[in-house]
Protein backbone atom coordinates (compact mmCIF):
# COMPACT_ATOMS: atom_id res chain seq x y z
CA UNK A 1 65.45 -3.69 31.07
CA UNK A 2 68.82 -3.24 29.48
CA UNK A 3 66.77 -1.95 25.82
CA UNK A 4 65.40 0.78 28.37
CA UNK A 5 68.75 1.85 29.78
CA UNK A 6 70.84 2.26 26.39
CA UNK A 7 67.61 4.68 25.19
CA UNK A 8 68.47 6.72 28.31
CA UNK A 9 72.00 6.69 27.51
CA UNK A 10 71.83 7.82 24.00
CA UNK A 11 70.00 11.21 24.91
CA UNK A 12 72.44 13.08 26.12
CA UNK A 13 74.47 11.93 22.87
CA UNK A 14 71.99 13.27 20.72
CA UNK A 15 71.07 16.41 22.77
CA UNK A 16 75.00 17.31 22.49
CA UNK A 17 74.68 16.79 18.53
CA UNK A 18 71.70 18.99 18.46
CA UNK A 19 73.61 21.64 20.18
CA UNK A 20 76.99 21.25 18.42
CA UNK A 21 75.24 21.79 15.23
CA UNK A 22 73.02 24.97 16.21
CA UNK A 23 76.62 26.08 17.31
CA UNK A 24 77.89 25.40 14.03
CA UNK A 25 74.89 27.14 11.86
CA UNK A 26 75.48 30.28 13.98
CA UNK A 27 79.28 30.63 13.24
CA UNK A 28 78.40 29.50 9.72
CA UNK A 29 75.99 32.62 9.42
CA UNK A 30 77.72 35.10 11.10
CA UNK A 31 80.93 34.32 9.21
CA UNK A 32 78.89 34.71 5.59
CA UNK A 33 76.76 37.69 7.31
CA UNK A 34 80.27 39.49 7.59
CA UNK A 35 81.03 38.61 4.42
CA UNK A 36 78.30 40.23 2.72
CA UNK A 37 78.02 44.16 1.58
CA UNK A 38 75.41 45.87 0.24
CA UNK A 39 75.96 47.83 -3.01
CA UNK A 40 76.95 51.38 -0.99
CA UNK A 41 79.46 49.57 1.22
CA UNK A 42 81.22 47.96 -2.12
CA UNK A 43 81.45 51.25 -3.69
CA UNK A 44 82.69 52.91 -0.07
CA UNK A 45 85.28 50.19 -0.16
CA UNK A 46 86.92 51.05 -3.51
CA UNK A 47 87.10 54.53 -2.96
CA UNK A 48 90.60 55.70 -2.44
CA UNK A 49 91.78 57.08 0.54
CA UNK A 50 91.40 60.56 1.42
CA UNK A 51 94.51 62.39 -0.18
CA UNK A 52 96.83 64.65 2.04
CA UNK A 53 99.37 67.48 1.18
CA UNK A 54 102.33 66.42 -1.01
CA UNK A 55 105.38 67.75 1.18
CA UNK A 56 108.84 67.91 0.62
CA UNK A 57 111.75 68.65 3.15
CA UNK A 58 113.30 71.53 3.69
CA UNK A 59 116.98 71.39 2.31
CA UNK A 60 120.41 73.20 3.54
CA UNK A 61 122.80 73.11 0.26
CA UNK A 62 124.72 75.40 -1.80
CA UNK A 63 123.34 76.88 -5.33
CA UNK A 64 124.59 78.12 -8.29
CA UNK A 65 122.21 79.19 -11.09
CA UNK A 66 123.12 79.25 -14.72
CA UNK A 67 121.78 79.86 -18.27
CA UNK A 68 122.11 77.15 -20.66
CA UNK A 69 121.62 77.29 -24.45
CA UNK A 70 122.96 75.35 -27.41
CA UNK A 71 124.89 76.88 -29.69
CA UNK A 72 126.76 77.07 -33.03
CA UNK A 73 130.53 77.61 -33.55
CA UNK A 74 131.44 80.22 -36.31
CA UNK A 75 134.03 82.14 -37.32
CA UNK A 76 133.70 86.39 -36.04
CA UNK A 77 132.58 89.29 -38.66
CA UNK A 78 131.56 87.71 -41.75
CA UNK A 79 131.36 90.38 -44.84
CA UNK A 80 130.88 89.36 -48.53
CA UNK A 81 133.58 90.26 -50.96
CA UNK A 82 132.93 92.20 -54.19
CA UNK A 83 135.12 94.40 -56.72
CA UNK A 84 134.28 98.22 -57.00
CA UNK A 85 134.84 98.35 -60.53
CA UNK A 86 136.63 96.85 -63.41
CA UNK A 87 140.77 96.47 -63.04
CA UNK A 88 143.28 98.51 -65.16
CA UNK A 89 141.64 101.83 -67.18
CA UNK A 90 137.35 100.94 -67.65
CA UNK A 91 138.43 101.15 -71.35
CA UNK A 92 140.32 98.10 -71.35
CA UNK A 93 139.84 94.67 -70.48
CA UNK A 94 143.21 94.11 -69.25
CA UNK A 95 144.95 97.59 -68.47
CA UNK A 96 148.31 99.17 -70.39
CA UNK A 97 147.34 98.52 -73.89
CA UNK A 98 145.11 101.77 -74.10
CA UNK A 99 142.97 99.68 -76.73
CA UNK A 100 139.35 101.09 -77.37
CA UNK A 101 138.31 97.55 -77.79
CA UNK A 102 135.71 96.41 -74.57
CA UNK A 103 137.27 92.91 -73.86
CA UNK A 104 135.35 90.74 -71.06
CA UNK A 105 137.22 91.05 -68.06
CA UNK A 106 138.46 87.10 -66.50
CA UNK A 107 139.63 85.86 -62.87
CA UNK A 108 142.81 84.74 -63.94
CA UNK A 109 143.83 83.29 -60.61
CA UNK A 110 141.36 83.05 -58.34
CA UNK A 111 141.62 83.05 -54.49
CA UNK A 112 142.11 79.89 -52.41
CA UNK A 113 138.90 79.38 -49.22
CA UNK A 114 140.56 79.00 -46.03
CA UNK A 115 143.52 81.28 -46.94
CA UNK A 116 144.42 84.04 -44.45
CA UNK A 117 144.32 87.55 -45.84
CA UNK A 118 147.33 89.52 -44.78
CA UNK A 119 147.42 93.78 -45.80
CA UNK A 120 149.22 94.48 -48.82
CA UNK A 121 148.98 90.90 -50.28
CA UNK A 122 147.36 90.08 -53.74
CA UNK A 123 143.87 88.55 -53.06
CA UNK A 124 143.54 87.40 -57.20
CA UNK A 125 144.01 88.42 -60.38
CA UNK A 126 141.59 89.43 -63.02
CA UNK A 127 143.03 89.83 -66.46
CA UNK A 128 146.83 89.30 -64.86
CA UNK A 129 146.05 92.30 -62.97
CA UNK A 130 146.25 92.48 -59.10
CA UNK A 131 142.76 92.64 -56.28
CA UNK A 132 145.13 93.83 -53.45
CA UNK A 133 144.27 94.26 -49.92
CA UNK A 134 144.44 96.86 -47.36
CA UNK A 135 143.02 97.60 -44.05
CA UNK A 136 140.38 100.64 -43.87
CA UNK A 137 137.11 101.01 -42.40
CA UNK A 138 135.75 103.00 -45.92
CA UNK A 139 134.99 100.60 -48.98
CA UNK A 140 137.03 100.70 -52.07
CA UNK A 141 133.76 102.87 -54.44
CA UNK A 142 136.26 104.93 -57.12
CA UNK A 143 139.36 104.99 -58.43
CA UNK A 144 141.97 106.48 -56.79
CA UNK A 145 144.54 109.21 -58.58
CA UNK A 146 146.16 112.19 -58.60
CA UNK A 147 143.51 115.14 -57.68
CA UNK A 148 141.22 112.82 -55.40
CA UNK A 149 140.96 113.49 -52.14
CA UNK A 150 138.86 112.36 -48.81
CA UNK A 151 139.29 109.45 -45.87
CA UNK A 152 139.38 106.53 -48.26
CA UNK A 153 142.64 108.41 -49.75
CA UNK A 154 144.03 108.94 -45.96
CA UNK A 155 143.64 105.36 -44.92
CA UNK A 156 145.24 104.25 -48.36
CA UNK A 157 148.24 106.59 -47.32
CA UNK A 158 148.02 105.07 -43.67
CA UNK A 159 148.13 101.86 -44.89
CA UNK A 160 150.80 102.45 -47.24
CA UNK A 161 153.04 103.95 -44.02
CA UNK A 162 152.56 100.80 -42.22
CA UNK A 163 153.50 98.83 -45.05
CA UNK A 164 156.50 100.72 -44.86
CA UNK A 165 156.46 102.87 -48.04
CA UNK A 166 156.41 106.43 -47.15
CA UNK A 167 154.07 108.02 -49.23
CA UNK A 168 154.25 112.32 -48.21
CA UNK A 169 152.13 112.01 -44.92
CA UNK A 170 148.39 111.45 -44.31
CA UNK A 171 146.89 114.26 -45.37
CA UNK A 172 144.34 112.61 -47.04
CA UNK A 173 144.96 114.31 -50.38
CA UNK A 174 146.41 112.01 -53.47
CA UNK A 175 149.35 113.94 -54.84
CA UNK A 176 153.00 113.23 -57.03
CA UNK A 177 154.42 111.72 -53.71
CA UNK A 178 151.17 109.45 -53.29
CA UNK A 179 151.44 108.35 -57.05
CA UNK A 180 154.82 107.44 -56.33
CA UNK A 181 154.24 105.34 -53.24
CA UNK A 182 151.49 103.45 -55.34
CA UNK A 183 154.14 102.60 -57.52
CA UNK A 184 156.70 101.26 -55.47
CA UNK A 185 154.43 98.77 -53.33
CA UNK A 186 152.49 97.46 -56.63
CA UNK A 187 156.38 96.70 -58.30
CA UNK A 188 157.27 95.10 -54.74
CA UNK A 189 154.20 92.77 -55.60
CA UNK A 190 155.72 91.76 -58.93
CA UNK A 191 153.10 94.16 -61.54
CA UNK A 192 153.17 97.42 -62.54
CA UNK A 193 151.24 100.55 -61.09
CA UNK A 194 148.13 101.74 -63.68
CA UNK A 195 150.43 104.48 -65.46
CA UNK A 196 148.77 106.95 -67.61
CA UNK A 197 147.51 105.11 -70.74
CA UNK A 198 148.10 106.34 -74.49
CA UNK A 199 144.93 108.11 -74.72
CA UNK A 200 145.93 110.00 -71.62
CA UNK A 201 148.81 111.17 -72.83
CA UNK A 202 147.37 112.08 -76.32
CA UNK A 203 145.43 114.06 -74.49
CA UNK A 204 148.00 115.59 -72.57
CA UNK A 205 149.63 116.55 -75.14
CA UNK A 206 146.66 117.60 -77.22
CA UNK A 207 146.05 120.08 -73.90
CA UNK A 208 149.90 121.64 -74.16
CA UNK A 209 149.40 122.29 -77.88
CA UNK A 210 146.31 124.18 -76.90
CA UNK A 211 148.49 126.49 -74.59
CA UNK A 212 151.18 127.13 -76.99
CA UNK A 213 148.62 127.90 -79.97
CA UNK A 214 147.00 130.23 -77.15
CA UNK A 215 150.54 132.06 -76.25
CA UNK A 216 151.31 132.75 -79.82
CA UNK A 217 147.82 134.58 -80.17
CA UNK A 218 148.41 136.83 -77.13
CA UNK A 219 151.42 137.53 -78.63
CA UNK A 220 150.65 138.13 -82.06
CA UNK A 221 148.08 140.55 -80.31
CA UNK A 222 150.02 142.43 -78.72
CA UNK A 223 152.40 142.92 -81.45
CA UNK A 224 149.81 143.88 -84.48
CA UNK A 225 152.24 145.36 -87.31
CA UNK A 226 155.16 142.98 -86.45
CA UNK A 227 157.90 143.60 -89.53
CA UNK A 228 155.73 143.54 -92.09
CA UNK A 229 153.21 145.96 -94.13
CA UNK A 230 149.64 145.40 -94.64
CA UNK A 231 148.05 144.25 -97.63
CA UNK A 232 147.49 147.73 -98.26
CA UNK A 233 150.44 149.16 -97.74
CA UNK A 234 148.89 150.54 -93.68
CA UNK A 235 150.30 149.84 -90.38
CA UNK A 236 147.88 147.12 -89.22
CA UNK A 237 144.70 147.64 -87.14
CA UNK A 238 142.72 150.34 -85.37
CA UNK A 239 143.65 150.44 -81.47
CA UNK A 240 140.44 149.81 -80.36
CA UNK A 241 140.13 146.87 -82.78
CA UNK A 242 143.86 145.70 -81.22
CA UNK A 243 142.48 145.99 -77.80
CA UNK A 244 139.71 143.79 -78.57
CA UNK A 245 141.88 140.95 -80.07
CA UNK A 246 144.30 141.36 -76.95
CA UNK A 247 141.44 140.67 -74.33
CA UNK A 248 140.22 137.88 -76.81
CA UNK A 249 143.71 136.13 -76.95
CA UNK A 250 144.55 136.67 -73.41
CA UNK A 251 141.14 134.42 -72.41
CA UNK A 252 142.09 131.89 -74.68
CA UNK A 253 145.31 131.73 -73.20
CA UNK A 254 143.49 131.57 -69.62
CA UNK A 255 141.19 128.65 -70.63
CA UNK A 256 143.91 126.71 -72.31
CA UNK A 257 145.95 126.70 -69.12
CA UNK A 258 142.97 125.78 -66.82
CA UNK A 259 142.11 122.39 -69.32
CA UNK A 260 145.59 121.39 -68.81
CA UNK A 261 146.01 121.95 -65.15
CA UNK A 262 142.65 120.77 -64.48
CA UNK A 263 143.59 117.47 -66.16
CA UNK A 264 147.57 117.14 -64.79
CA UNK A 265 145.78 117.32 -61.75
CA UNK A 266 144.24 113.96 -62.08
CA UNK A 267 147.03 112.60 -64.61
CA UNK A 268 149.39 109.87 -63.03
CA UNK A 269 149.91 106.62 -61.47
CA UNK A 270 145.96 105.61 -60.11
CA UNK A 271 144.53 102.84 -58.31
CA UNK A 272 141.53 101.72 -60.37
CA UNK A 273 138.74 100.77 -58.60
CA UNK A 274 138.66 97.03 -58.88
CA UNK A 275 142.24 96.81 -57.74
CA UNK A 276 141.99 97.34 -54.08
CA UNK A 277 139.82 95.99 -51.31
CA UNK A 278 139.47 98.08 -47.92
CA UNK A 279 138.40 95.65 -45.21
CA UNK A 280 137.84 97.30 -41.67
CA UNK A 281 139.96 93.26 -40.12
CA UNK A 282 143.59 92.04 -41.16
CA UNK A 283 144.42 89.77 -40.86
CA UNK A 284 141.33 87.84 -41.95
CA UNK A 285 140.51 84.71 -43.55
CA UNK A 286 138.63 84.32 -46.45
CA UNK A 287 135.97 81.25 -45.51
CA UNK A 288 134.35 80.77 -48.83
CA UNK A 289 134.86 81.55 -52.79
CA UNK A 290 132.10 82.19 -55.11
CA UNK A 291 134.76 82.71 -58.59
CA UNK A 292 136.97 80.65 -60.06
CA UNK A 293 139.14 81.12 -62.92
CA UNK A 294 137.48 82.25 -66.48
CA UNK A 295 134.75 83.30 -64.31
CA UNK A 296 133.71 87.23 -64.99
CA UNK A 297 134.51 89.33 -61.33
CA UNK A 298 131.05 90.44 -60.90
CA UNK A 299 129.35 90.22 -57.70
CA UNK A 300 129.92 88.34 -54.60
CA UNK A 301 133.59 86.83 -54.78
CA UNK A 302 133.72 85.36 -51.59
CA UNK A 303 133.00 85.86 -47.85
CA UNK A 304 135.71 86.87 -45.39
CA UNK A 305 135.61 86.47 -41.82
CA UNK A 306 138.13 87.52 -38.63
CA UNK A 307 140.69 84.62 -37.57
CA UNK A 308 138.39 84.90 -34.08
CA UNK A 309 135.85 81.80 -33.28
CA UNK A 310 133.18 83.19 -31.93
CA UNK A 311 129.84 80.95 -30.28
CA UNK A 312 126.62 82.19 -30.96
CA UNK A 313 123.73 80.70 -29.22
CA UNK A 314 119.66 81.79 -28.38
CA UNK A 315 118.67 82.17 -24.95
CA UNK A 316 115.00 82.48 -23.21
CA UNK A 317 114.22 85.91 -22.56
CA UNK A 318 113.46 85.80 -18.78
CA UNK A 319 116.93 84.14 -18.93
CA UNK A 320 118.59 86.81 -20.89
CA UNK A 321 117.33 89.62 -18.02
CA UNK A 322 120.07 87.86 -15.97
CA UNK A 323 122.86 88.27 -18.90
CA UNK A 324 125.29 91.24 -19.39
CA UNK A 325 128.32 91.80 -21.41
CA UNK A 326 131.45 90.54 -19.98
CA UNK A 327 129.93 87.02 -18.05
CA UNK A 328 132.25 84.55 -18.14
CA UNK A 329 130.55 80.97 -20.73
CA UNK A 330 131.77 77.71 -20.44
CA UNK A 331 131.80 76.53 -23.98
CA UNK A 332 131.60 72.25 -24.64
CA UNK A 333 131.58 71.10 -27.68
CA UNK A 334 130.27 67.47 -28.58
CA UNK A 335 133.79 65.59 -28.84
CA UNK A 336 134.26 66.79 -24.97
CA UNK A 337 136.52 69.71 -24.96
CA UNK A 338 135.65 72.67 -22.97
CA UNK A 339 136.79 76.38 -23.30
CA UNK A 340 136.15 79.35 -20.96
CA UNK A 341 134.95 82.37 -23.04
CA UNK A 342 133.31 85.51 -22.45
CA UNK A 343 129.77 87.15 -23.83
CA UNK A 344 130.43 90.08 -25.77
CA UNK A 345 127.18 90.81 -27.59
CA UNK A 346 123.44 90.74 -25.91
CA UNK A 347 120.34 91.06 -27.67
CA UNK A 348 118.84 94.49 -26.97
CA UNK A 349 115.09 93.30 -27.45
CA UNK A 350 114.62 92.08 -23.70
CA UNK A 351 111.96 94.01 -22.65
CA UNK A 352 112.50 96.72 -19.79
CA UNK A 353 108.91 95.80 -17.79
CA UNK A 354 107.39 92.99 -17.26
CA UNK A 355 104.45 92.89 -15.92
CA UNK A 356 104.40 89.44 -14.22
CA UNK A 357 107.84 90.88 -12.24
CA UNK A 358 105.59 91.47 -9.60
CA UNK A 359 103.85 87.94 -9.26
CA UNK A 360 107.19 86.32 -9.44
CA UNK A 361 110.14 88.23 -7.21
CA UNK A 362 112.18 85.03 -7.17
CA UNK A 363 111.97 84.66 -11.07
CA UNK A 364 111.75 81.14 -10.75
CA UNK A 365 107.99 81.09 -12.71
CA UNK A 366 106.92 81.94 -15.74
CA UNK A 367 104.40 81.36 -19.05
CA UNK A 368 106.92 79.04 -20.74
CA UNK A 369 105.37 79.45 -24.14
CA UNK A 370 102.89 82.23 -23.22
CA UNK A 371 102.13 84.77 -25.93
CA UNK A 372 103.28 87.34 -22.94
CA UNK A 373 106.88 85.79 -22.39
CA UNK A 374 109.78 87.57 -23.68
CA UNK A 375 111.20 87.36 -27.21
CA UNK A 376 114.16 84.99 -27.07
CA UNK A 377 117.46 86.96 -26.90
CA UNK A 378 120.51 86.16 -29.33
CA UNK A 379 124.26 86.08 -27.45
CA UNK A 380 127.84 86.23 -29.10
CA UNK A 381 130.63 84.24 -27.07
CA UNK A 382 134.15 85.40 -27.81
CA UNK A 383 136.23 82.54 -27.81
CA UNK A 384 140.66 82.85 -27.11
CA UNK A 385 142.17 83.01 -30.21
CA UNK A 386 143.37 79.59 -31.77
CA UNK A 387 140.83 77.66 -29.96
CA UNK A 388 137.70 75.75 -31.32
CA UNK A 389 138.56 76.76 -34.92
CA UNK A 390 138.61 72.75 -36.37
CA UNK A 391 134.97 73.06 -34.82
CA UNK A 392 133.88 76.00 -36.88
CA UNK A 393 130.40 75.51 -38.20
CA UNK A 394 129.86 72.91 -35.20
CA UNK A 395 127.49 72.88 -32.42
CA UNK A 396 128.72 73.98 -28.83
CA UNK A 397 126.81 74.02 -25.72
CA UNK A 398 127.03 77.28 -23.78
CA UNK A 399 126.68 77.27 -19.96
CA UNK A 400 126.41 81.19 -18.66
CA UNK A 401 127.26 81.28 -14.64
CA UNK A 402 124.87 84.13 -13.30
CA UNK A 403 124.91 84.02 -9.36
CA UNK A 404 125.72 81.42 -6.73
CA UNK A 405 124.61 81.38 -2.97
CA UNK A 406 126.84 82.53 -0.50
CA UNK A 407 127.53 79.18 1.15
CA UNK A 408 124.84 76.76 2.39
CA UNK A 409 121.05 77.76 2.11
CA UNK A 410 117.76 77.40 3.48
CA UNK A 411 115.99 75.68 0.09
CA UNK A 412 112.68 74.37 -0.86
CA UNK A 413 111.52 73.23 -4.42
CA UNK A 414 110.33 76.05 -6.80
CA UNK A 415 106.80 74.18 -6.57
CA UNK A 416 106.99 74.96 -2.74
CA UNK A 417 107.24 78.83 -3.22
CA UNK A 418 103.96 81.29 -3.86
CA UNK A 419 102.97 85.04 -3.94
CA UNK A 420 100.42 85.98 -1.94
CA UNK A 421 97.87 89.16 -3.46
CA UNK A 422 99.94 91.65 -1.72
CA UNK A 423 103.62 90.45 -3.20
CA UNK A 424 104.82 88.67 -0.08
CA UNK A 425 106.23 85.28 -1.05
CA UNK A 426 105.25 82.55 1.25
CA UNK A 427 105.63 78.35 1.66
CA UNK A 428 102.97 76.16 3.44
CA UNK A 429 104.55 73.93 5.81
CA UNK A 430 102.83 70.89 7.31
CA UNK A 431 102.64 70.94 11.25
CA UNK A 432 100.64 67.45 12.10
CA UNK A 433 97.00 67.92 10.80
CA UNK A 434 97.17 71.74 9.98
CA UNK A 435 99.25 73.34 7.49
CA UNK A 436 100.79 77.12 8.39
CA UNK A 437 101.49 79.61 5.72
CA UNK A 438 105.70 80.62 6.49
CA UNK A 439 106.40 84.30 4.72
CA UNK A 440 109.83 83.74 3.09
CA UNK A 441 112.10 86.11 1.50
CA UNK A 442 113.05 84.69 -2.21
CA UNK A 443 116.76 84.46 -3.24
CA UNK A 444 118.57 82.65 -5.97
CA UNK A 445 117.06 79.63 -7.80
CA UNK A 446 118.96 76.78 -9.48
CA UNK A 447 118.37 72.93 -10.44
CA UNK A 448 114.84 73.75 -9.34
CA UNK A 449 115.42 74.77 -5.96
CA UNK A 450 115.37 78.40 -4.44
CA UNK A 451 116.74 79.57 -1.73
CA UNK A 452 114.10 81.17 0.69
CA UNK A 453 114.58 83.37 4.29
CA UNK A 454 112.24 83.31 6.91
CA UNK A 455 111.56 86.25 9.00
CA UNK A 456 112.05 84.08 12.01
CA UNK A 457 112.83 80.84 13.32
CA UNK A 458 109.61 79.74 11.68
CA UNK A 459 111.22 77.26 9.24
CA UNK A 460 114.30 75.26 9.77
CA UNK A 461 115.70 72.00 7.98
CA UNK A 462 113.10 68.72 8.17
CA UNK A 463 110.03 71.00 7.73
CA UNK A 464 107.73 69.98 5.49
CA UNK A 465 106.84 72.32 2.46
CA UNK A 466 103.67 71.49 0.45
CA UNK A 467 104.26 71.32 -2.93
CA UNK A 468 100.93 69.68 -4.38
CA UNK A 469 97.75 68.55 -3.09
């Protein structure tokens, strides 16, 4: 009786068991049935996310747009140096003897790099004679004496005036007065002038012989008899025969007197060609010497350049289409300092049309290194005299201020802005789910930003501007 009631008790127990477990099985496959993909719901799940617009806020700020280039630091108007010809007379290595011997002509004090050239002072000497310099836009090309005439003679008299040595006037013709002037300024300089040499006046005086042989003729023709008897006992020649010797003597009296004028004309106090140097600058400053003493004066001697620093620097040429002449540069160079100077010289192969002008009326696109993009465009910087010259021959960078907004701006990034096929220059702004094509007006573009203008109230600041995808 009691074995019979503890069976009936236990059923329930293991009824509940039963149904626990079932329970169990049924979480324990729907758990692992959720767990489990097939191969085109693993692949679905590690696909990325569809992408949406990339979008960037519209701005209100201020812009100022610039060109920036690196450049180099050099001094202004650089012109090499060479003698026109040999110093003192070409038939003598050292001038004044009048020797016939050719003697090798030597710098005998050579000039000193980083020197400043002043007008009227002695450059070097070749030979112990004087390079002097003046200021004239016409190079030194042939001696200079009595008889020559032309604008390198009427700068050499200008010069001469400023100098303070009065030398007749300007007229551009070398005469006595000239020859004198010449002489005074080259004994205020410690030498003497190139006087006539002895062969010169040999020949002078070989000329005035000539005229006085010549006036003795005519007048022995025109006096026949004289005091005296011929030979045979008659009174000299035929008339005609006298006539003939009268014309004869008179032309060799006429040809005598044109040798000797035609050379006192050019006889005097000269300038030879290798002792005078016309540069267009003075003061200058001579940056580098190619001589030095014992070394023969032929060729380059040097380079001079103006006292003025100058920066000269390559820019892109869509940049340079912004440039013109009189912009004020910043100028920094690497140690820090900075110095405000002003373009004075702009590359005139920018070209006039572009083609592309059209797809990009804010000018904030471009090829980059396209075979289509401009030729890059060299620019001169003039720099206030006395500054930057310890960085001569250093490396400056040049900043170029072109245009600034007027105050505070509607901007959006340059990625932001497009051209539509008919010109119009439009944004895409994202609205939600949709994005809305905004027609802008395109203005100045800076740090990669340009300012835009909508024709109405269509885009404000906080509006989203695609800029990628």
């Amino acid at each position: 009786m009691r074995l019979r009631r503890n069976r009936e008790t236990s059923r329930p127990k293991q009824l509940g068991i039963i149904v626990a477990a079932v329970g169990l099985v049924g979480v324990a496959g729907w758990f692992a049935g959720s767990q489990m993909q097939s191969p085109a719901d693993a692949a679905a799940a590690h696909q990325p996310p569809k992408g949406g617009p990339v979008t960037v806020t519209v701005e209100r700020r201020s812009l100022t747009a610039s060109v920036v280039a690196q450049g180099s630091v050099a001094f202004a108007s650089p012109q090499s140096l060479a003698l026109a010809g040999p110093v003192g007379p070409p038939d003598s290595g050292s001038g004044g003897s009048g020797s016939t011997d050719e003697v090798v002509q030597r710098v005998t004090k050579a000039p000193v790099a980083g020197s400043e050239v002043k007008e009227g002072t002695v450059l070097m000497q070749v030979s112990g004679r004087p390079v002097l310099v003046l200021r004239g836009s016409v190079p030194m090309y042939r001696t200079l004496g009595p008889g020559t005439s032309g604008d390198d003679v009427k700068q050499l008299e200008q010069a001469l005036t400023r100098l303070g040595i009065n030398s007749g006037g300007t007229s551009g013709q070398y005469g006595q007065s000239t020859a004198a002037a010449v002489s005074r300024w080259y004994k205020s300089k410690g030498f003497h002038a190139q006087e006539p040499s002895v062969a010169d006046q040999q020949q002078l005086g070989t000329l005035e012989a000539a005229v006085t042989t010549a006036q003795q003729a005519l007048l022995a023709a025109r006096n026949p008899g004289g005091d005296s008897k011929g030979a045979g006992g008659g009174t000299g020649t035929s008339g005609e025969e006298g006539k003939l010797q009268l014309k004869a003597a008179q032309q060799q009296l006429d040809a005598a007197n044109a040798a000797l004028s035609a050379f006192q004309a050019g006889y005097g106090t000269k300038i030879p060609a290798g002792e005078l140097v016309f540069l267009p600058d003075l003061p200058a400053r001579l940056d580098k010497v190619s001589v030095k003493i014992g070394d023969t004066p032929s060729g380059a001697i040097g380079t001079v350049t103006s006292s003025k620093v100058v920066v000269r620097a390559v820019v892109p040429g869509n940049d340079a289409k912004l440039l013109h002449k009189g912009m004020t540069a910043q100028v920094e160079t690497p140690d820090g300092k900075k110095v405000e100077g002003k373009l004075v010289a702009l590359g005139d192969d920018v070209p006039k049309n572009d083609s592309r002008d059209g797809e990009n009326p804010a000018g904030t696109s471009g090829s980059g290194g396209s075979d289509d993009a401009p030729a890059p465009v060299p620019v001169q910087i003039s720099i206030p005299s006395g500054e930057l010259a310890k960085n001569a021959n250093g490396s400056a960078k040049v900043t170029i201020k072109v245009g600034s907004s007027h105050g505070e701006v509607l901007t959006v990034p340059i990625a932001g802005l497009h051209t539509s096929a008919d010109g119009q220059a439009k944004v895409q702004v994202a609205r939600g789910s949709t994005v809305v094509d905004v027609p802008v007006k395109a203005g100045l573009s800076a740090d990669g930003q340009v300012e835009v203008t909508p024709s109405d109230d269509a885009l404000k600041v906080g509006d989203h501007v695609v800029v990628g995808q």
